[in-house]
PDB file of N, CA and C in Angstrom:
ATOM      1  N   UNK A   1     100.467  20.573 -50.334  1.00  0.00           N
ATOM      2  CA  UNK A   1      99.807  19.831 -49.275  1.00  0.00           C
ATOM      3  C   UNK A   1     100.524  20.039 -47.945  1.00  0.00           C
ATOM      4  N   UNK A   2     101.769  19.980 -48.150  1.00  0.00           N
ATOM      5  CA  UNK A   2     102.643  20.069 -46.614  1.00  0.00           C
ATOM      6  C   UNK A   2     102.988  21.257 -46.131  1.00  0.00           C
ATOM      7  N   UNK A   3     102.570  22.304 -47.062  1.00  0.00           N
ATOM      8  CA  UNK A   3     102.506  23.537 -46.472  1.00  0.00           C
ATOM      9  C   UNK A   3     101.318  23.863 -46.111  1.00  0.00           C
ATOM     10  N   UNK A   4     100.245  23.461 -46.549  1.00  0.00           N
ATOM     11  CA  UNK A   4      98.821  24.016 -46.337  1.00  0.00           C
ATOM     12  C   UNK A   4      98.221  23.153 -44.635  1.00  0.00           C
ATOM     13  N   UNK A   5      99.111  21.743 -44.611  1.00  0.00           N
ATOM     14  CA  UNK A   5      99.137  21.301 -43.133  1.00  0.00           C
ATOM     15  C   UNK A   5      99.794  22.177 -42.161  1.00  0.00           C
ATOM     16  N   UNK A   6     100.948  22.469 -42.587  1.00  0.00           N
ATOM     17  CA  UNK A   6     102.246  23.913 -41.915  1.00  0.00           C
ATOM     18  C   UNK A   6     101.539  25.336 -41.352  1.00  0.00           C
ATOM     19  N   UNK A   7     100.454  25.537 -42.486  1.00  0.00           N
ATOM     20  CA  UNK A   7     100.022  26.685 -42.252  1.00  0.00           C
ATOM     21  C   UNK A   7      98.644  26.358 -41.091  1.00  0.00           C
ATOM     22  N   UNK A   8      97.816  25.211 -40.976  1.00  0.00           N
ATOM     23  CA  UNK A   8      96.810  24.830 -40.786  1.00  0.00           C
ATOM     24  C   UNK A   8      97.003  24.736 -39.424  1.00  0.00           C
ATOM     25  N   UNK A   9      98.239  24.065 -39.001  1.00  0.00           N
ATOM     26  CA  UNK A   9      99.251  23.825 -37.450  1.00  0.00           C
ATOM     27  C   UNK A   9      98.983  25.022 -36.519  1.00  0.00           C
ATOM     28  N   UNK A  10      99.635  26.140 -37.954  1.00  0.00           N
ATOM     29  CA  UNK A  10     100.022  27.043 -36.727  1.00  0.00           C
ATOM     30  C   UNK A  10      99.030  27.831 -36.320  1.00  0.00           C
ATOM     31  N   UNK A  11      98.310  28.436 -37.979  1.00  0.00           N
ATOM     32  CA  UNK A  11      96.890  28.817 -37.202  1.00  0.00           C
ATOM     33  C   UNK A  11      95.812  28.239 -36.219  1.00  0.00           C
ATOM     34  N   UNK A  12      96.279  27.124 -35.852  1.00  0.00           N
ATOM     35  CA  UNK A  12      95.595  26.291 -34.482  1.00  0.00           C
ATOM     36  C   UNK A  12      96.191  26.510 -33.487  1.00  0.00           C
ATOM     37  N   UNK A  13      97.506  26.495 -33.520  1.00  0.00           N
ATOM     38  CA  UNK A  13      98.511  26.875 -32.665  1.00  0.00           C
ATOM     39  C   UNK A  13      98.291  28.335 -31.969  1.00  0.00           C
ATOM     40  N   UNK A  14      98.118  29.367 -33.079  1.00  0.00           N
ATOM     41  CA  UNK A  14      97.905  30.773 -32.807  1.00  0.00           C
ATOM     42  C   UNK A  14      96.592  30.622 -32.156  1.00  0.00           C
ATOM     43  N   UNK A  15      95.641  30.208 -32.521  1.00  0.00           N
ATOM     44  CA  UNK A  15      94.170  30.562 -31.807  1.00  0.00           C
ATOM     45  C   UNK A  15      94.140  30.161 -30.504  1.00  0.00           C
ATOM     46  N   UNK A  16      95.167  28.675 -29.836  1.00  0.00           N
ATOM     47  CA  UNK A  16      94.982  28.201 -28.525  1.00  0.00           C
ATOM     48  C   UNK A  16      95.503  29.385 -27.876  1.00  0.00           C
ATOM     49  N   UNK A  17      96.868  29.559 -28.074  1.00  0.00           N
ATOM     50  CA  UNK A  17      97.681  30.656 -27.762  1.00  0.00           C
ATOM     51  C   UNK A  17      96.549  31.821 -27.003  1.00  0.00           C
ATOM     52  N   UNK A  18      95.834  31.810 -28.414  1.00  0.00           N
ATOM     53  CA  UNK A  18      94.882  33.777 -28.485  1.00  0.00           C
ATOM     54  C   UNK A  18      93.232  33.098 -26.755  1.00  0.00           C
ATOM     55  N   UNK A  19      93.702  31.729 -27.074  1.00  0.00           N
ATOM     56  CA  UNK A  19      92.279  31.610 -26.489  1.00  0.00           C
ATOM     57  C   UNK A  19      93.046  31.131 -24.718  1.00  0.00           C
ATOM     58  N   UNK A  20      94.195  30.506 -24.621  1.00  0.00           N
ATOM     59  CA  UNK A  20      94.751  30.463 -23.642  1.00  0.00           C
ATOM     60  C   UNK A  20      94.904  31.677 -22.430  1.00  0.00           C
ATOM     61  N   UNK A  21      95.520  32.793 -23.447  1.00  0.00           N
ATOM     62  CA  UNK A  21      96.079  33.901 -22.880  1.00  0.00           C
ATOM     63  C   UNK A  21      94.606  35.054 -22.527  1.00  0.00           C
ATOM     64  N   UNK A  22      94.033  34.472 -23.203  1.00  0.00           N
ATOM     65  CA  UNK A  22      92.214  34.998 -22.716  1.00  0.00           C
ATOM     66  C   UNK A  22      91.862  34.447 -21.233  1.00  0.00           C
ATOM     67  N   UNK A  23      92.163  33.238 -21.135  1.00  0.00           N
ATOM     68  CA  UNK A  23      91.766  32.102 -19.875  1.00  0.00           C
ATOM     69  C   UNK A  23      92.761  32.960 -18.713  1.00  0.00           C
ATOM     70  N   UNK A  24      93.832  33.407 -19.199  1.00  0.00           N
ATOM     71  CA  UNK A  24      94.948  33.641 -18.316  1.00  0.00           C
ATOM     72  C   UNK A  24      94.711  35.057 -17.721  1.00  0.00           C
ATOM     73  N   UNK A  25      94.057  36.257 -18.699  1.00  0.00           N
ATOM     74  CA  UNK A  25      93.900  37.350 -17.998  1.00  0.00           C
ATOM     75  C   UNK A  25      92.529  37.418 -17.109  1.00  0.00           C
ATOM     76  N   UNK A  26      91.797  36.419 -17.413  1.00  0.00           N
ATOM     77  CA  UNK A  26      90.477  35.975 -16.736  1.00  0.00           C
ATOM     78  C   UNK A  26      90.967  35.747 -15.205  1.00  0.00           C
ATOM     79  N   UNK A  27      92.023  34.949 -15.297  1.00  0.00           N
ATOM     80  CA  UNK A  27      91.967  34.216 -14.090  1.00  0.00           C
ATOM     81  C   UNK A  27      92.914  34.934 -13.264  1.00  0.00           C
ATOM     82  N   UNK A  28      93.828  36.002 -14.213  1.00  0.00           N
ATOM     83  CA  UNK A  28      94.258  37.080 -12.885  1.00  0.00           C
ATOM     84  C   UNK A  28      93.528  38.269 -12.459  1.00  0.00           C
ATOM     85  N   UNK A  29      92.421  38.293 -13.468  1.00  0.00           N
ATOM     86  CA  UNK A  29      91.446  39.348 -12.871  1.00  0.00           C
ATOM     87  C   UNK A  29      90.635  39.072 -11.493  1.00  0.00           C
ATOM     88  N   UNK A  30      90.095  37.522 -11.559  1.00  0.00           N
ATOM     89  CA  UNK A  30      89.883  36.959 -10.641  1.00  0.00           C
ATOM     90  C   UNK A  30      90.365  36.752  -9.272  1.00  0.00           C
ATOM     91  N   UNK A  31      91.785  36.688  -9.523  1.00  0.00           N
ATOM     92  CA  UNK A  31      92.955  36.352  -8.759  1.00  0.00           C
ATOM     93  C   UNK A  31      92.851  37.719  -8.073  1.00  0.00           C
ATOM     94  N   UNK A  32      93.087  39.010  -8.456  1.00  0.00           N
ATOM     95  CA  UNK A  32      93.267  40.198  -7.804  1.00  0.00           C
ATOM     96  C   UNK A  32      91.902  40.058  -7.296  1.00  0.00           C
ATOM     97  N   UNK A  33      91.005  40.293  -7.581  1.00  0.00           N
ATOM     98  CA  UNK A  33      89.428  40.330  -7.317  1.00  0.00           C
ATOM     99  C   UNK A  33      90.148  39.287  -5.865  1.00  0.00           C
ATOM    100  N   UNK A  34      90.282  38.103  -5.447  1.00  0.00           N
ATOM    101  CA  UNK A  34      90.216  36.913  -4.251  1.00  0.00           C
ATOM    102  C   UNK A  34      91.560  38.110  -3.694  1.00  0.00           C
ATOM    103  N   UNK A  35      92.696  38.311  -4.109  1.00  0.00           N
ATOM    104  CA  UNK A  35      93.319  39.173  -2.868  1.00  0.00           C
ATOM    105  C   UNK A  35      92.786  40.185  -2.489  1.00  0.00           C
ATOM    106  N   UNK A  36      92.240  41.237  -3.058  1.00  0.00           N
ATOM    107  CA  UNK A  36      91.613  42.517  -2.661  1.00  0.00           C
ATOM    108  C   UNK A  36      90.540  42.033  -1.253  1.00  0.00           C
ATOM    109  N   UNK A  37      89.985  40.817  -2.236  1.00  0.00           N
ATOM    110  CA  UNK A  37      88.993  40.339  -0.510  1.00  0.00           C
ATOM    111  C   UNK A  37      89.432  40.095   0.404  1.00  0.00           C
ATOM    112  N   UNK A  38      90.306  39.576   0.496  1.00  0.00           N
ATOM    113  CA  UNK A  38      91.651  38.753   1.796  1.00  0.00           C
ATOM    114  C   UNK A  38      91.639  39.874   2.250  1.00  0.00           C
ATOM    115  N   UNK A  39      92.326  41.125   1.753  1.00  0.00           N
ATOM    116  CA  UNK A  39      92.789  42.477   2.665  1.00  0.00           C
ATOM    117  C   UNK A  39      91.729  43.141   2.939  1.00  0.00           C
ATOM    118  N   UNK A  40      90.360  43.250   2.356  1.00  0.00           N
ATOM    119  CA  UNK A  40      89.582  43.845   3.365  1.00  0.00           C
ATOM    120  C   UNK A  40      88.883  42.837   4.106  1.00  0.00           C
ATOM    121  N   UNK A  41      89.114  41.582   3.915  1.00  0.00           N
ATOM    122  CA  UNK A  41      88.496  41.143   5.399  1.00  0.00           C
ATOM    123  C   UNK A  41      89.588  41.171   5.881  1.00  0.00           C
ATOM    124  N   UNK A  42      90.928  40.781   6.351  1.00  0.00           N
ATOM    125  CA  UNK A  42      91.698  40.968   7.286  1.00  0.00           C
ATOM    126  C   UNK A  42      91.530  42.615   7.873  1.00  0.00           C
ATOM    127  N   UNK A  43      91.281  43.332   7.285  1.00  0.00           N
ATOM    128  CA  UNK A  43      91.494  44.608   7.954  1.00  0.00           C
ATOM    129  C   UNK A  43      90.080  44.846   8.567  1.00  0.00           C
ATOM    130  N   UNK A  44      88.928  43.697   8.364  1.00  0.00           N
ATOM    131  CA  UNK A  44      87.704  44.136   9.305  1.00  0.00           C
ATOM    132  C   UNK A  44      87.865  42.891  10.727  1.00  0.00           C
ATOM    133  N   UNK A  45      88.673  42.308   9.954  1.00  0.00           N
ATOM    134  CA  UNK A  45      89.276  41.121  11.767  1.00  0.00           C
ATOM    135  C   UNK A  45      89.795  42.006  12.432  1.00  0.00           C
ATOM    136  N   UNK A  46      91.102  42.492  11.309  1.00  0.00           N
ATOM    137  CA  UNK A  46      91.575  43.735  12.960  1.00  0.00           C
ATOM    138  C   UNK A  46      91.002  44.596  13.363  1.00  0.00           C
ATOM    139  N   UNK A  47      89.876  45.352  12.747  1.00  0.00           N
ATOM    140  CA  UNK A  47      89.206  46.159  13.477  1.00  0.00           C
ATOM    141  C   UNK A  47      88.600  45.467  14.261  1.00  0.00           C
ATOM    142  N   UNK A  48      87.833  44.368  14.159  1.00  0.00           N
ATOM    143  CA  UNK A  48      87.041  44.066  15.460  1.00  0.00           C
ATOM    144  C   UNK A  48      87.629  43.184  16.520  1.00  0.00           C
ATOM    145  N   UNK A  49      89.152  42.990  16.107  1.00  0.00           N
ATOM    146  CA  UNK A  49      89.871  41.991  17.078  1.00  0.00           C
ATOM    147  C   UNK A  49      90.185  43.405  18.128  1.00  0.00           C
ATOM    148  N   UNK A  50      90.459  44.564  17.919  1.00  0.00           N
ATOM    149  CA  UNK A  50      90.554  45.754  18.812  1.00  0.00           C
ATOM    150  C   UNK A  50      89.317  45.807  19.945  1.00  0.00           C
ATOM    151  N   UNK A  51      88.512  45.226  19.633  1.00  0.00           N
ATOM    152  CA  UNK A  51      87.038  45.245  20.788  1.00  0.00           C
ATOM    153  C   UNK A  51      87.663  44.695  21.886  1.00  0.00           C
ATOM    154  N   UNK A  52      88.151  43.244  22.213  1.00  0.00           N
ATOM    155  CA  UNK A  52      87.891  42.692  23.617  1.00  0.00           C
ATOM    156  C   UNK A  52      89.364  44.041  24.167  1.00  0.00           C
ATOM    157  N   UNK A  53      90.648  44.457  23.147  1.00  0.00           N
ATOM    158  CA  UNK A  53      91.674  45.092  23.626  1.00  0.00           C
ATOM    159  C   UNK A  53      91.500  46.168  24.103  1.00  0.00           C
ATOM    160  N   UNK A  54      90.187  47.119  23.653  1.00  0.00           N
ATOM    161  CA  UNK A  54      89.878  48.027  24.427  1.00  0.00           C
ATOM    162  C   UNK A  54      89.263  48.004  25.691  1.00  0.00           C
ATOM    163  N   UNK A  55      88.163  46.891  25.512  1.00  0.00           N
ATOM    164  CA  UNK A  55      87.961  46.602  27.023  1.00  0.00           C
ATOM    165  C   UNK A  55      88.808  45.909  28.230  1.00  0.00           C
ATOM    166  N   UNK A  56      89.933  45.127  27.504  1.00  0.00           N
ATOM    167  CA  UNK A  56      90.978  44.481  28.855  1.00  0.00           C
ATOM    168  C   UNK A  56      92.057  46.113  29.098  1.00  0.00           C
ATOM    169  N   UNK A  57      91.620  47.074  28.577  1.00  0.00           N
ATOM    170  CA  UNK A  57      92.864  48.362  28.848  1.00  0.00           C
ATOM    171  C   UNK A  57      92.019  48.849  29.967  1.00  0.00           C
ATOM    172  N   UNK A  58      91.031  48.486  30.453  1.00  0.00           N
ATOM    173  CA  UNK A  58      90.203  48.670  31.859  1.00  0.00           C
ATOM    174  C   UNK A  58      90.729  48.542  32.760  1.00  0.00           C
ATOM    175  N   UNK A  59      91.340  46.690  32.593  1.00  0.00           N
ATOM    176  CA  UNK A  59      92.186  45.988  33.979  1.00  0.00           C
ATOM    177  C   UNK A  59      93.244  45.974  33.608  1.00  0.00           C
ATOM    178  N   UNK A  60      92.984  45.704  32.572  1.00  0.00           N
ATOM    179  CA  UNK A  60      95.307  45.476  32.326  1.00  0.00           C
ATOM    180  C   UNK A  60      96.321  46.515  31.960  1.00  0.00           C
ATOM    181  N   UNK A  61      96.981  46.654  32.541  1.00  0.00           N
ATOM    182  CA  UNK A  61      98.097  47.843  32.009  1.00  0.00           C
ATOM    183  C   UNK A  61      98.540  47.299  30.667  1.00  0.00           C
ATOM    184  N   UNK A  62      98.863  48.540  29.888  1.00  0.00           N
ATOM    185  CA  UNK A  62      99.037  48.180  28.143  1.00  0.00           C
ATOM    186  C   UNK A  62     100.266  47.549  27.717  1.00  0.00           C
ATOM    187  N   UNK A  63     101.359  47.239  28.580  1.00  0.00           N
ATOM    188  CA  UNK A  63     102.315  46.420  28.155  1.00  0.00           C
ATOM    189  C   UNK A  63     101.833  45.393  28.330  1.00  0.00           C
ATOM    190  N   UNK A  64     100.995  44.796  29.433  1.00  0.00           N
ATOM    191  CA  UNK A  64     100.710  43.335  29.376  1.00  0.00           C
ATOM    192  C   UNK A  64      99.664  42.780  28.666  1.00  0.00           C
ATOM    193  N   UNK A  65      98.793  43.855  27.765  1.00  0.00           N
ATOM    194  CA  UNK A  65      98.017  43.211  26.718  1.00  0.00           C
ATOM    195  C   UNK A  65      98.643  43.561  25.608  1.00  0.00           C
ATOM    196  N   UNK A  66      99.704  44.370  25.634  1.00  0.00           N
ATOM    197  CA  UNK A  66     100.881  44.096  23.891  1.00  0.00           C
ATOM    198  C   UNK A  66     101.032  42.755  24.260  1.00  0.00           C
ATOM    199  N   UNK A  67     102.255  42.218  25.276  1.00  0.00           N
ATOM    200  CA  UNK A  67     102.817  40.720  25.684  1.00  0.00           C
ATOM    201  C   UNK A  67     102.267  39.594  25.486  1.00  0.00           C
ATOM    202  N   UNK A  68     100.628  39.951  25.719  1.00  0.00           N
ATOM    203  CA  UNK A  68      99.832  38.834  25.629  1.00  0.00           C
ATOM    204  C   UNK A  68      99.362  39.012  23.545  1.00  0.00           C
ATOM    205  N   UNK A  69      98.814  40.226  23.333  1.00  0.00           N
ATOM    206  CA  UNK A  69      99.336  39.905  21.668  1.00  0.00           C
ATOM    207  C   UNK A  69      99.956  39.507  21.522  1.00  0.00           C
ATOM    208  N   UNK A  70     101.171  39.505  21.556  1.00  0.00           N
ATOM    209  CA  UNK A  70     102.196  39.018  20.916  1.00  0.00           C
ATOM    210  C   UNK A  70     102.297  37.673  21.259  1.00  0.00           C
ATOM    211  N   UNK A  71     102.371  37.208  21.815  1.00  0.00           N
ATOM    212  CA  UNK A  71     102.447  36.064  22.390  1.00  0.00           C
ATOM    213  C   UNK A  71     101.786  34.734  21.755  1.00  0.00           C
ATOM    214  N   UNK A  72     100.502  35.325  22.011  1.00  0.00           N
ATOM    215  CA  UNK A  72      99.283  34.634  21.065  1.00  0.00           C
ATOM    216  C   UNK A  72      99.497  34.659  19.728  1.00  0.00           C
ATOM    217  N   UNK A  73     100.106  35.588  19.260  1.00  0.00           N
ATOM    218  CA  UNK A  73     100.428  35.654  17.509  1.00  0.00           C
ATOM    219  C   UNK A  73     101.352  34.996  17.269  1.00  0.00           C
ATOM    220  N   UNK A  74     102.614  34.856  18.427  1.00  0.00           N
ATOM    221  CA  UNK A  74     103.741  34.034  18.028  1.00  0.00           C
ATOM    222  C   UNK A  74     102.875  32.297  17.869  1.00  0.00           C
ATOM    223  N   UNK A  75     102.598  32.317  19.178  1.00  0.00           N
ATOM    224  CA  UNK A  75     101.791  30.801  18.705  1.00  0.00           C
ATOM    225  C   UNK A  75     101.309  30.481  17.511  1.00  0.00           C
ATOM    226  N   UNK A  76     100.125  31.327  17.091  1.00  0.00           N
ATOM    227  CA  UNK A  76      99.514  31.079  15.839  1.00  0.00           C
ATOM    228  C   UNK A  76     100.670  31.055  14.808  1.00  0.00           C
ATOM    229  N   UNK A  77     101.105  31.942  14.771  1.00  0.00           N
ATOM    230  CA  UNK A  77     102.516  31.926  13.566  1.00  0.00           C
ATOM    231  C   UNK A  77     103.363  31.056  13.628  1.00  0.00           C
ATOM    232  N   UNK A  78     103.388  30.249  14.481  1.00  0.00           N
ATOM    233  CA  UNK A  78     104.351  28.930  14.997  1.00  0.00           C
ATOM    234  C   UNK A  78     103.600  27.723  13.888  1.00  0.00           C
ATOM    235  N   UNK A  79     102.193  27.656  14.865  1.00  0.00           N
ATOM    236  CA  UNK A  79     101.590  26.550  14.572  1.00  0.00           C
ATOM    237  C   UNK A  79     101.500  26.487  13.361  1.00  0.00           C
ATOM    238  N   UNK A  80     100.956  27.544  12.697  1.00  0.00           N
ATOM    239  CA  UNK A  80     100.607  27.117  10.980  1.00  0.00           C
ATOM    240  C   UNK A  80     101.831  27.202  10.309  1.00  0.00           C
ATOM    241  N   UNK A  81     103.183  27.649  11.066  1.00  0.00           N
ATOM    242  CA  UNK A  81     104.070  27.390   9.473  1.00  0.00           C
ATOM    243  C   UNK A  81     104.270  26.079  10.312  1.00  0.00           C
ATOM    244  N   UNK A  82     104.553  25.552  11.197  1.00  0.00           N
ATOM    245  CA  UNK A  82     104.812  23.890  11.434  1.00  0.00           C
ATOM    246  C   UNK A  82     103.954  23.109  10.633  1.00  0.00           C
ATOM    247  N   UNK A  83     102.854  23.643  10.418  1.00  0.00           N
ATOM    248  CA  UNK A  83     101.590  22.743   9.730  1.00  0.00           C
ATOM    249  C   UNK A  83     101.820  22.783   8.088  1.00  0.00           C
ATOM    250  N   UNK A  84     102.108  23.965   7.636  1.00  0.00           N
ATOM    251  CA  UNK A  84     102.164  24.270   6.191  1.00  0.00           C
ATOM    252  C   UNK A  84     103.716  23.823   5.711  1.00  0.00           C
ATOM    253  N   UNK A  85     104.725  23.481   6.362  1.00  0.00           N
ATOM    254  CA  UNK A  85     106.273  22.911   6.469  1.00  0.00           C
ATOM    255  C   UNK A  85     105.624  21.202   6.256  1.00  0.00           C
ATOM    256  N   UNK A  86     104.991  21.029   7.456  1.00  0.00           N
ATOM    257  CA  UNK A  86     104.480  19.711   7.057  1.00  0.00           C
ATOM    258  C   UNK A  86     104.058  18.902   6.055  1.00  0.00           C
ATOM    259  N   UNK A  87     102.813  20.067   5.175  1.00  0.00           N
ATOM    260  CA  UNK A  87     102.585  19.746   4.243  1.00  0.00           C
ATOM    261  C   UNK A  87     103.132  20.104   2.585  1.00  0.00           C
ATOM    262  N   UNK A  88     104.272  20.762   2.697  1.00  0.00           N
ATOM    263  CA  UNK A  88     105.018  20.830   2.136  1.00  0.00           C
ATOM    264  C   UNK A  88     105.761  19.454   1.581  1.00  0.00           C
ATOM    265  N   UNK A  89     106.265  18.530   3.498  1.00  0.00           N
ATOM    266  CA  UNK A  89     107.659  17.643   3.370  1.00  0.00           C
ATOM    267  C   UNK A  89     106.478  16.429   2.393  1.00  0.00           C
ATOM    268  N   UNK A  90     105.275  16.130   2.719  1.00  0.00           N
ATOM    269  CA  UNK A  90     104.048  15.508   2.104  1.00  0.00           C
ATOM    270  C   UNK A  90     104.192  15.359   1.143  1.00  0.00           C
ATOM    271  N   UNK A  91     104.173  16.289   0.486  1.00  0.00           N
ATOM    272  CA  UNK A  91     103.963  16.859  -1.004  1.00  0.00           C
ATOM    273  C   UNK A  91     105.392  16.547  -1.586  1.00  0.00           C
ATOM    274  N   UNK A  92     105.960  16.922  -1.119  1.00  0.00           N
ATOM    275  CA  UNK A  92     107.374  17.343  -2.116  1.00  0.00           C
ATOM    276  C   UNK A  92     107.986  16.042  -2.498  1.00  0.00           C
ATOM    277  N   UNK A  93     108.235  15.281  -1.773  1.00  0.00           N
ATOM    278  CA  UNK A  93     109.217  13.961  -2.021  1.00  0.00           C
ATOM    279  C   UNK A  93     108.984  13.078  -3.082  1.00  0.00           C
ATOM    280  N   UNK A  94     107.099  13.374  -3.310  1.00  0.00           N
ATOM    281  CA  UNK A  94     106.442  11.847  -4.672  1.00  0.00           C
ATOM    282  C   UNK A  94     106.844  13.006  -5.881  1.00  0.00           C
ATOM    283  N   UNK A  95     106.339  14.000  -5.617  1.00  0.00           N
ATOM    284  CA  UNK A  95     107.275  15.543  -6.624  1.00  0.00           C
ATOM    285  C   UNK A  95     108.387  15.139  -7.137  1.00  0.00           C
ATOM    286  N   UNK A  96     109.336  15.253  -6.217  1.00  0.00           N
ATOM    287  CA  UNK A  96     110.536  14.962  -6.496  1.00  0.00           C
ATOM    288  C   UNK A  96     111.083  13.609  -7.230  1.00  0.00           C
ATOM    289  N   UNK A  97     110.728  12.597  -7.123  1.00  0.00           N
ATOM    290  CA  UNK A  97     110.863  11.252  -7.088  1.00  0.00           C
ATOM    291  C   UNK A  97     110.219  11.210  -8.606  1.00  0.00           C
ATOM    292  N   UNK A  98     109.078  11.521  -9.087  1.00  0.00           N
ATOM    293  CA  UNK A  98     108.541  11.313 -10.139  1.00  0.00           C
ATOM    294  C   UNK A  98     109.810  12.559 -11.165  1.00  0.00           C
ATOM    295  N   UNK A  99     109.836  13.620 -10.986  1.00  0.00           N
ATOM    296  CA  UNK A  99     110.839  14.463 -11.154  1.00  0.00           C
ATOM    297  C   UNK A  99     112.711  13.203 -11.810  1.00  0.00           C
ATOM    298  N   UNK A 100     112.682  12.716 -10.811  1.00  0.00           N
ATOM    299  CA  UNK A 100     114.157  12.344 -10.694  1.00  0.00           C
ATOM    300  C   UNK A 100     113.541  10.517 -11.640  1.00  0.00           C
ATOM    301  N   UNK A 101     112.513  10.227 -12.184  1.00  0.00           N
ATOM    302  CA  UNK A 101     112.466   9.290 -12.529  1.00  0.00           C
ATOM    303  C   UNK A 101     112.191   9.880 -14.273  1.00  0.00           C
ATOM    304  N   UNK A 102     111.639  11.042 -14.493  1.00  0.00           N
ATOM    305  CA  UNK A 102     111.166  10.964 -15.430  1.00  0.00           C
ATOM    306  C   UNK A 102     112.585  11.871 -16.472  1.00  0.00           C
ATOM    307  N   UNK A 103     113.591  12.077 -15.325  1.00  0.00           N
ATOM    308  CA  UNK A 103     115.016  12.587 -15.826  1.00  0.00           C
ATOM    309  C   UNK A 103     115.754  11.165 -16.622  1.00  0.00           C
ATOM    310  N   UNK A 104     115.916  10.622 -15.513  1.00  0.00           N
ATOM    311  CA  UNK A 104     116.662   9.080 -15.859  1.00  0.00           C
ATOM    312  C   UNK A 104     116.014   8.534 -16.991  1.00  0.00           C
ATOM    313  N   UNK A 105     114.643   8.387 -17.111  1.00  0.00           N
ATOM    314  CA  UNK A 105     114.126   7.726 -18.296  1.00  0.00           C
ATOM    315  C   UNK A 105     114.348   8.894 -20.102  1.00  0.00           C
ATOM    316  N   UNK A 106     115.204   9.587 -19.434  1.00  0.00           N
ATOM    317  CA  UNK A 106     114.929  10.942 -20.625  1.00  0.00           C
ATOM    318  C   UNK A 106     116.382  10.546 -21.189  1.00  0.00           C
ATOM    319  N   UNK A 107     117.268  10.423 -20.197  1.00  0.00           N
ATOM    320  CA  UNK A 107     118.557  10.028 -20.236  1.00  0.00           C
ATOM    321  C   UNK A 107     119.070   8.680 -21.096  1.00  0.00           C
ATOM    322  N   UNK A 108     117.872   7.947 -20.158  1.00  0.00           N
ATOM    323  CA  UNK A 108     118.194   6.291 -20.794  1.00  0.00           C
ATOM    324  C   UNK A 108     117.542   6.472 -22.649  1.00  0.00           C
ATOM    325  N   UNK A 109     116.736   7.095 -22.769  1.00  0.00           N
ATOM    326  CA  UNK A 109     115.994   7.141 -23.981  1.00  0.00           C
ATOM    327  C   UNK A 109     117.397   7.767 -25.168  1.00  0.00           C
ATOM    328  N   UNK A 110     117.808   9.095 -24.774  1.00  0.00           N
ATOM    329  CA  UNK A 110     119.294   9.838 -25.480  1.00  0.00           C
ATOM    330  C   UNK A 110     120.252   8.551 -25.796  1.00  0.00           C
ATOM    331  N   UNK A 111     120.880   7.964 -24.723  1.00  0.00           N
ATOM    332  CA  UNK A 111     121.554   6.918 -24.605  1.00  0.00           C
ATOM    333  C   UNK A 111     122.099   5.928 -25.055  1.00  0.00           C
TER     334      UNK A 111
END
């Protein structure tokens, strides 16, 4: 009887496993499939973010529309890691806290 439960375990055990690791190559096929899209739309932003740059190389000499790229990118690159830092400090502390409570109660339980 207590082997035929033993054996019954694991072959349940084995099938989540077999049916898990199914879910898992699914969802990195997927996963590559959502980055591959990211990089070709980013690479059709930069092609068409080149439109207004060819037309300001009319009036502006080309160091001062690099300066002004850059410039503008530093901003953007500012703003969103200030924003994504933010929501990081958000996140992390009830993380942590549940983390550092569910240690102590692991501790007190050994004890």
């Amino acid at each position: 009887m207590g082997e035929e439960l033993a054996d019954s375990l694991r072959r349940e055990v084995d099938d989540l496993r077999a049916e898990l690791a199914d879910r898992a190559r699914a969802a990195a096929k997927g996963t590559a499939l959502l980055a591959s899209a990211g990089a070709s739309g980013s690479l059709a932003v930069a092609a068409v973010s080149t439109l207004p740059l060819l037309a300001l190389r009319r009036v502006l000499p080309g160091w001062l529309i690099g300066l002004l790229v850059a410039a503008g990118a530093s901003a953007l690159t500012t703003q969103l890691a200030r924003r994504g830092l933010d929501e990081l400090r958000a996140a992390a502390p009830a993380e942590v806290d549940r983390v550092k409570a569910a240690a102590r109660e692991a501790v007190r339980s050994v004890a």
